[in-house]
Protein backbone atom coordinates (compact mmCIF):
# COMPACT_ATOMS: atom_id res chain seq x y z
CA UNK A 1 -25.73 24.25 108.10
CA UNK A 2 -22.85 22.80 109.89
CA UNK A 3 -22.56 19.29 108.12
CA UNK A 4 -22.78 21.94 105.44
CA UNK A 5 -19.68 24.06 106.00
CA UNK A 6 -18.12 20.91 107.00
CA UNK A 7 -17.93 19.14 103.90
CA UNK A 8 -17.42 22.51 102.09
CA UNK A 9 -13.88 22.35 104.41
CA UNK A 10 -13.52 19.16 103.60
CA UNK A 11 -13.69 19.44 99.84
CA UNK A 12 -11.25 23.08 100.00
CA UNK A 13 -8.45 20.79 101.92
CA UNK A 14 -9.07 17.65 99.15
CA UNK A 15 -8.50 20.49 96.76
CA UNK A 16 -5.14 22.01 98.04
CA UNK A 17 -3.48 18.66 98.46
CA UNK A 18 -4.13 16.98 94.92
CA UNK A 19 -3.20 20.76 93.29
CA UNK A 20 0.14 20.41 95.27
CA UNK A 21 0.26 16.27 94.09
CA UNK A 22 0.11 17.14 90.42
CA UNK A 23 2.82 20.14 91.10
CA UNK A 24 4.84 18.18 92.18
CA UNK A 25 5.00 14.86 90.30
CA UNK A 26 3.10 15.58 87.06
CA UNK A 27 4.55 19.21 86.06
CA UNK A 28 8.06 19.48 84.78
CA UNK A 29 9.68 22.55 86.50
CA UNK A 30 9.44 25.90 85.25
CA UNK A 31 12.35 28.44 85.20
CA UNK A 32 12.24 31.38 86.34
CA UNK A 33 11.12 34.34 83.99
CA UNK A 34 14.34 36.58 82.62
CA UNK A 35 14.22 40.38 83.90
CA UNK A 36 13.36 43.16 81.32
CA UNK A 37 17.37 44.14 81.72
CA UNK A 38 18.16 40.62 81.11
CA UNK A 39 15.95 40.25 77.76
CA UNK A 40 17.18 43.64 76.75
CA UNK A 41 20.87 42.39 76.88
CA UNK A 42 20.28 39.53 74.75
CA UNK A 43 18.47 41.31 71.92
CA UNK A 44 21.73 43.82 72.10
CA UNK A 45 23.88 41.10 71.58
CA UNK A 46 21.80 39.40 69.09
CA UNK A 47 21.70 42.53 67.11
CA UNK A 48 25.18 43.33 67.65
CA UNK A 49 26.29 39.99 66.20
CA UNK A 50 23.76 40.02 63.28
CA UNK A 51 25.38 43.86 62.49
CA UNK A 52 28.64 42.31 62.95
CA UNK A 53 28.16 39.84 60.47
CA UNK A 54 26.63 42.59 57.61
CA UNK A 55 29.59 44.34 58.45
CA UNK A 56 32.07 41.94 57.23
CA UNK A 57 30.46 40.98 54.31
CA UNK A 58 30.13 44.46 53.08
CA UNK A 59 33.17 45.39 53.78
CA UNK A 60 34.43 42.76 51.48
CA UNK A 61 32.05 43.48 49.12
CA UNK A 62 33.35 47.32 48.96
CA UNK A 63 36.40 46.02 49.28
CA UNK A 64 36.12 43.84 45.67
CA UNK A 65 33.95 46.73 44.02
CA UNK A 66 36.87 49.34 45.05
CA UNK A 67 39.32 47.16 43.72
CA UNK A 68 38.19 46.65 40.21
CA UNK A 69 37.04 50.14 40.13
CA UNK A 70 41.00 51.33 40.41
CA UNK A 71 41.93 48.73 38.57
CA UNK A 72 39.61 48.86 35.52
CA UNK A 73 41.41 51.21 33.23
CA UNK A 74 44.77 48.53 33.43
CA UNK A 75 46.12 45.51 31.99
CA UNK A 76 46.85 43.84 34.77
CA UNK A 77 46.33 40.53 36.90
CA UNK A 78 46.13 40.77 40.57
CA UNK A 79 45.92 38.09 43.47
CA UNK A 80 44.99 39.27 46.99
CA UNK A 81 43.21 37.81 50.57
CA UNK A 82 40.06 38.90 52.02
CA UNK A 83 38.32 36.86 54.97
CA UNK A 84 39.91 33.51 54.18
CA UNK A 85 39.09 34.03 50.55
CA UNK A 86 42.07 34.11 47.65
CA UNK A 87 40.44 36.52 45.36
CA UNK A 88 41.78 36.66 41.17
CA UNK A 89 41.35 39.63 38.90
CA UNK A 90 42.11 40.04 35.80
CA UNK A 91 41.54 43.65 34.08
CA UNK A 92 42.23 44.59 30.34
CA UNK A 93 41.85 47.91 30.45
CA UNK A 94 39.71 50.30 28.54
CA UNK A 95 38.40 49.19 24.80
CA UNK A 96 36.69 51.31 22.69
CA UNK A 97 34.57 48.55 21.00
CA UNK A 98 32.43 45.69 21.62
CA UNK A 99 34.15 41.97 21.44
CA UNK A 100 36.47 41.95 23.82
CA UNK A 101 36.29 39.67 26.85
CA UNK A 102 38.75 37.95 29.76
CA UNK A 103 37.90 34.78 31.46
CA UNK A 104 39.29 32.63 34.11
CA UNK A 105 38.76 29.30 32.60
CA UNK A 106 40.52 27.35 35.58
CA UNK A 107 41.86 27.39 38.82
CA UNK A 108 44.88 24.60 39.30
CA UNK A 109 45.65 24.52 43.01
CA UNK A 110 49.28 22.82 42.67
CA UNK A 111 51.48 22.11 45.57
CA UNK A 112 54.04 24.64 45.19
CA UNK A 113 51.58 27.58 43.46
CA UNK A 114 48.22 28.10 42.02
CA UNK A 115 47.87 28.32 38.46
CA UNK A 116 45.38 30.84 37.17
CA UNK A 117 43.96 30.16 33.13
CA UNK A 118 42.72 33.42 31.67
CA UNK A 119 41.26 33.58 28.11
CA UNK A 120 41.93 36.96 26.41
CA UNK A 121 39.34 37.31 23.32
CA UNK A 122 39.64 40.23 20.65
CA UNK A 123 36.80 41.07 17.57
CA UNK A 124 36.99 38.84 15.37
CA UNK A 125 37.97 40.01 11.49
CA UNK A 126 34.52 39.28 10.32
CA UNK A 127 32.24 40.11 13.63
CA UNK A 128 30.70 43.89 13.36
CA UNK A 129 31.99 45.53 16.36
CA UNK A 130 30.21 48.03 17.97
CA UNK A 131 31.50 50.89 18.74
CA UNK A 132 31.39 51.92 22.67
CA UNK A 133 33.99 52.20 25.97
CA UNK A 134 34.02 48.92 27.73
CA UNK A 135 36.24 47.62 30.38
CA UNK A 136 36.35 44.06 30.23
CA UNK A 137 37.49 42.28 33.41
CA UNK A 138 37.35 38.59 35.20
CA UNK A 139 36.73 37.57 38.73
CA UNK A 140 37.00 34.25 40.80
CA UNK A 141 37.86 33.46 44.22
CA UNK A 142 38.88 30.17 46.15
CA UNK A 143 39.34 28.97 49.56
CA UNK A 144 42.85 31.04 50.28
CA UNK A 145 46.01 28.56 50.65
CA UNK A 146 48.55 30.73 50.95
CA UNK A 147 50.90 30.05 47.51
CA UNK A 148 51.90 32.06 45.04
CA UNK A 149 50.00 32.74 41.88
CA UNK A 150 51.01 31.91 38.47
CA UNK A 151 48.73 33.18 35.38
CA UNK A 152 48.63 31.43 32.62
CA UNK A 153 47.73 33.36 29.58
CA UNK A 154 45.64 31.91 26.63
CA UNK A 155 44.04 33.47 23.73
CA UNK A 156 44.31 36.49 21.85
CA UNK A 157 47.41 37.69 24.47
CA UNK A 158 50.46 35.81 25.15
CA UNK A 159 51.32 38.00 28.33
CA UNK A 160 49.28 39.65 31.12
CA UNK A 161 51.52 41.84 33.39
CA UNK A 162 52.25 41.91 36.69
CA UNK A 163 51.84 44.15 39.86
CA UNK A 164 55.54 44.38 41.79
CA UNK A 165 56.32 44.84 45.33
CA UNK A 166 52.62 46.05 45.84
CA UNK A 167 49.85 43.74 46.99
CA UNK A 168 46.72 45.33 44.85
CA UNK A 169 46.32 48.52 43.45
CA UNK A 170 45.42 51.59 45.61
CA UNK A 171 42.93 54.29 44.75
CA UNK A 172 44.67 56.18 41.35
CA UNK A 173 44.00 59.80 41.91
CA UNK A 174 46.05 60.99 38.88
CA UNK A 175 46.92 58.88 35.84
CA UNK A 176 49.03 58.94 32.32
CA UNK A 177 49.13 55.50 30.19
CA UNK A 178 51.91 53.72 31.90
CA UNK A 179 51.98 55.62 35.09
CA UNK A 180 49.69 55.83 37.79
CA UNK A 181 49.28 57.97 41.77
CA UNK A 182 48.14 57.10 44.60
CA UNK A 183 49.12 59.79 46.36
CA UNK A 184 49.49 62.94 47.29
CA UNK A 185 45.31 64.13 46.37
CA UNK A 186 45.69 67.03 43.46
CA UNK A 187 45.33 70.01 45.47
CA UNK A 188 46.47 69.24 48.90
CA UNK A 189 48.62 70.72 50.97
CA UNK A 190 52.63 69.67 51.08
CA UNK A 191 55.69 71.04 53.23
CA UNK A 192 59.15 70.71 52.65
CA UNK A 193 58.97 66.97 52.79
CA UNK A 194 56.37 64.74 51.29
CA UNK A 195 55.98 61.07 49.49
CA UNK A 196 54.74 60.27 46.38
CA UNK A 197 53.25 57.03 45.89
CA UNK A 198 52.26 54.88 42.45
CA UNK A 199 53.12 52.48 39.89
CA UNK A 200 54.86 52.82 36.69
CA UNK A 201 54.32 50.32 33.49
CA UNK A 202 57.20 52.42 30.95
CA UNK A 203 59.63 52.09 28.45
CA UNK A 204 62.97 51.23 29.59
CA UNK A 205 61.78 50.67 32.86
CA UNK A 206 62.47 54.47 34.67
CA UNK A 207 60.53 57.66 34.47
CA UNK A 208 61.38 61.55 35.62
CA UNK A 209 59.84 64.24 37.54
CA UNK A 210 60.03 67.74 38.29
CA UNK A 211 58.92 70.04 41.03
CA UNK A 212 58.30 73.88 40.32
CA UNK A 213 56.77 76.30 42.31
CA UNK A 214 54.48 79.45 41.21
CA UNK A 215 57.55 82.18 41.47
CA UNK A 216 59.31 79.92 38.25
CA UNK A 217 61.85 78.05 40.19
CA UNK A 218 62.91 74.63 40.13
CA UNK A 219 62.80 72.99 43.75
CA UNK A 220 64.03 69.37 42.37
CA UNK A 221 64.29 67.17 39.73
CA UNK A 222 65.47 64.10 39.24
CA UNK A 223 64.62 60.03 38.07
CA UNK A 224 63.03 56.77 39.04
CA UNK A 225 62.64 53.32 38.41
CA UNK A 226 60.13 51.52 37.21
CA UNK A 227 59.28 48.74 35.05
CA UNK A 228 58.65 47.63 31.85
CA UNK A 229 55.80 45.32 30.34
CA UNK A 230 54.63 45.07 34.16
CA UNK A 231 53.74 47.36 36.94
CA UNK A 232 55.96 47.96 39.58
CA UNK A 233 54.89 50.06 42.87
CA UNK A 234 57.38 53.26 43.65
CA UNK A 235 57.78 55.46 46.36
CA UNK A 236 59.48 59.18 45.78
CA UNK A 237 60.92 60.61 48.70
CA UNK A 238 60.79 64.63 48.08
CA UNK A 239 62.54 66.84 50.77
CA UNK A 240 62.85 70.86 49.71
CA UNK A 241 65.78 72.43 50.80
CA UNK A 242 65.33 74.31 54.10
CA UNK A 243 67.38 77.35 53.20
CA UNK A 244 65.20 77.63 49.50
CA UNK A 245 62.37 80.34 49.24
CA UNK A 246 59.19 78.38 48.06
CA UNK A 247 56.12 80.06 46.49
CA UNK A 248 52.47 79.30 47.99
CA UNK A 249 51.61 76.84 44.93
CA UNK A 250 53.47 73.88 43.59
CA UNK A 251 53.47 71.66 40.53
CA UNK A 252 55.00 68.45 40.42
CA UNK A 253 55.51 66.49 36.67
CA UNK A 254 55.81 62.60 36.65
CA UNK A 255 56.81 61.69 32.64
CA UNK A 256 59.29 59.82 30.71
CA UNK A 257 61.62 61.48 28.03
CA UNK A 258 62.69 59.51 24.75
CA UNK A 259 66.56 59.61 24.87
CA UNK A 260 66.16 59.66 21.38
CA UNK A 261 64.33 62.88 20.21
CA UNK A 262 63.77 64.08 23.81
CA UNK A 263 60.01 63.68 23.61
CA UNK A 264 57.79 63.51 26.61
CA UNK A 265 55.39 61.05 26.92
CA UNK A 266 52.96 59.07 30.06
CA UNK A 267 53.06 63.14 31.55
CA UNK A 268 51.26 63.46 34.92
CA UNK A 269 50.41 67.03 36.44
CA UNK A 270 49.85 67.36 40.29
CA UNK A 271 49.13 70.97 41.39
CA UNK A 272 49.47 71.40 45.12
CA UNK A 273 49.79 73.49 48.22
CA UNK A 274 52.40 74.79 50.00
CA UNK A 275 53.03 75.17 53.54
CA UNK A 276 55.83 75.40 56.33
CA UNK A 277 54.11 72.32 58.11
């Protein structure tokens, strides 16, 4: 029994001393395991990145389907930025038939500008055109460089037009042919002082409006420019007199008058609110 528990002893120690051998020239190291709070911290960043990420590319997404949304019902080519990207559209408005189309055939990055080709098609004489709305449009992008843009027109149009002293158009919450809001909303509230925002495409390049309240009166009148064969962005300044009694509701008229027979034409309506803001 005691040679017994002996070389049972013996055989334990043996044991300990090749376990601790291998540990510590066969094993690589191990680190030490991460806390729950550690783990949890990581997968919160992770996910916060990953969200990050969606974020931006939505956004730009949005961003492009907002923009030809406004700009759909216009002639127009447009050049903005979005997340290092030089984005190109070209809109040509609404047609009431089938055959119509607008392509950017190429995109010419010179040293001084980049040149945009666009392809305007119309029905052809002898192709059977159906009859439905459609709002033809074009979009391309390229790595953004920072130089102007030049479009080149080809095709069935000699001319696209222009936006002026306005990157892209803005939402259009009221609209005639050749002039267009931004703001105010129809049916919000005003004081004594507000802005009215837009762009204006009209003959002779200037447009009028008028500002009437519910009692009758005229609170102001007066002109603007604009421009002609492109769009140009303007920005109406309206202050009411201080010492002038102003009804509850408000109407303000955007149009442009023919100095020839005095006919109105491109006639906007904006009802609004008043208040002593």
């Amino acid at each position: 029994m005691y040679k017994l528990i002996c070389i049972l002893l013996l055989a334990m120690m043996l044991g300990s001393v090749n376990t601790a051998c291998s540990r510590n020239h066969n094993s690589p190291e191990v680190p030490e395991q991460l806390s729950e709070d550690t783990l949890e911290t990581i997968e919160e960043t992770e996910a916060a990145e990953e969200a990050e990420t969606e974020d931006v590319v939505k956004t730009v997404k949005d961003e492009l389907e907002a923009w030809i949304e406004n700009s759909k019902h216009i002639f127009l080519a447009q050049s903005r930025e979005l997340e290092g990207k030089q984005y190109f559209l070209v809109t040509y408005g609404m047609k009431k038939s089938s055959g119509y189309a607008v392509e950017i055939a190429e995109i010419e990055s010179l040293e001084d500008c980049v040149q945009v080709h666009v392809t305007f098609r119309h029905p052809q004489q002898n192709e059977q055109a159906e009859t439905l709305i459609t709002y033809p449009y074009a979009l391309e992008s390229i790595d953004a460089a920072g130089l102007p843009v030049k479009f080149v027109v080809h095709g069935a149009e000699e001319y696209v037009p222009q936006l002026l002293e306005i990157d892209y158009v803005h939402p259009i919450v009221a609209q005639a042919d050749g002039i267009k809001i931004f703001s105010p909303q129809p049916g919000s509230q005003v004081g004594r002082r507000f802005t009215v925002e837009g762009i204006a495409n009209v003959f002779e390049g200037n447009f009028q409006y008028k500002l009437t309240d519910n009692l009758g009166k005229t609170l102001l009148a007066g002109c603007s420019t604009a421009a002609m064969g492109d769009w140009k962005y303007f920005k109406l300044e309206l202050n009411i007199d201080e010492k002038m009694p102003v009804g509850s509701h408000l109407q303000l008229v955007l149009y442009t008058q023919s100095a020839k027979d005095g006919s109105v034409s491109d006639q906007v309506v904006l009802e609004l609110a008043f208040a002593e803001i």
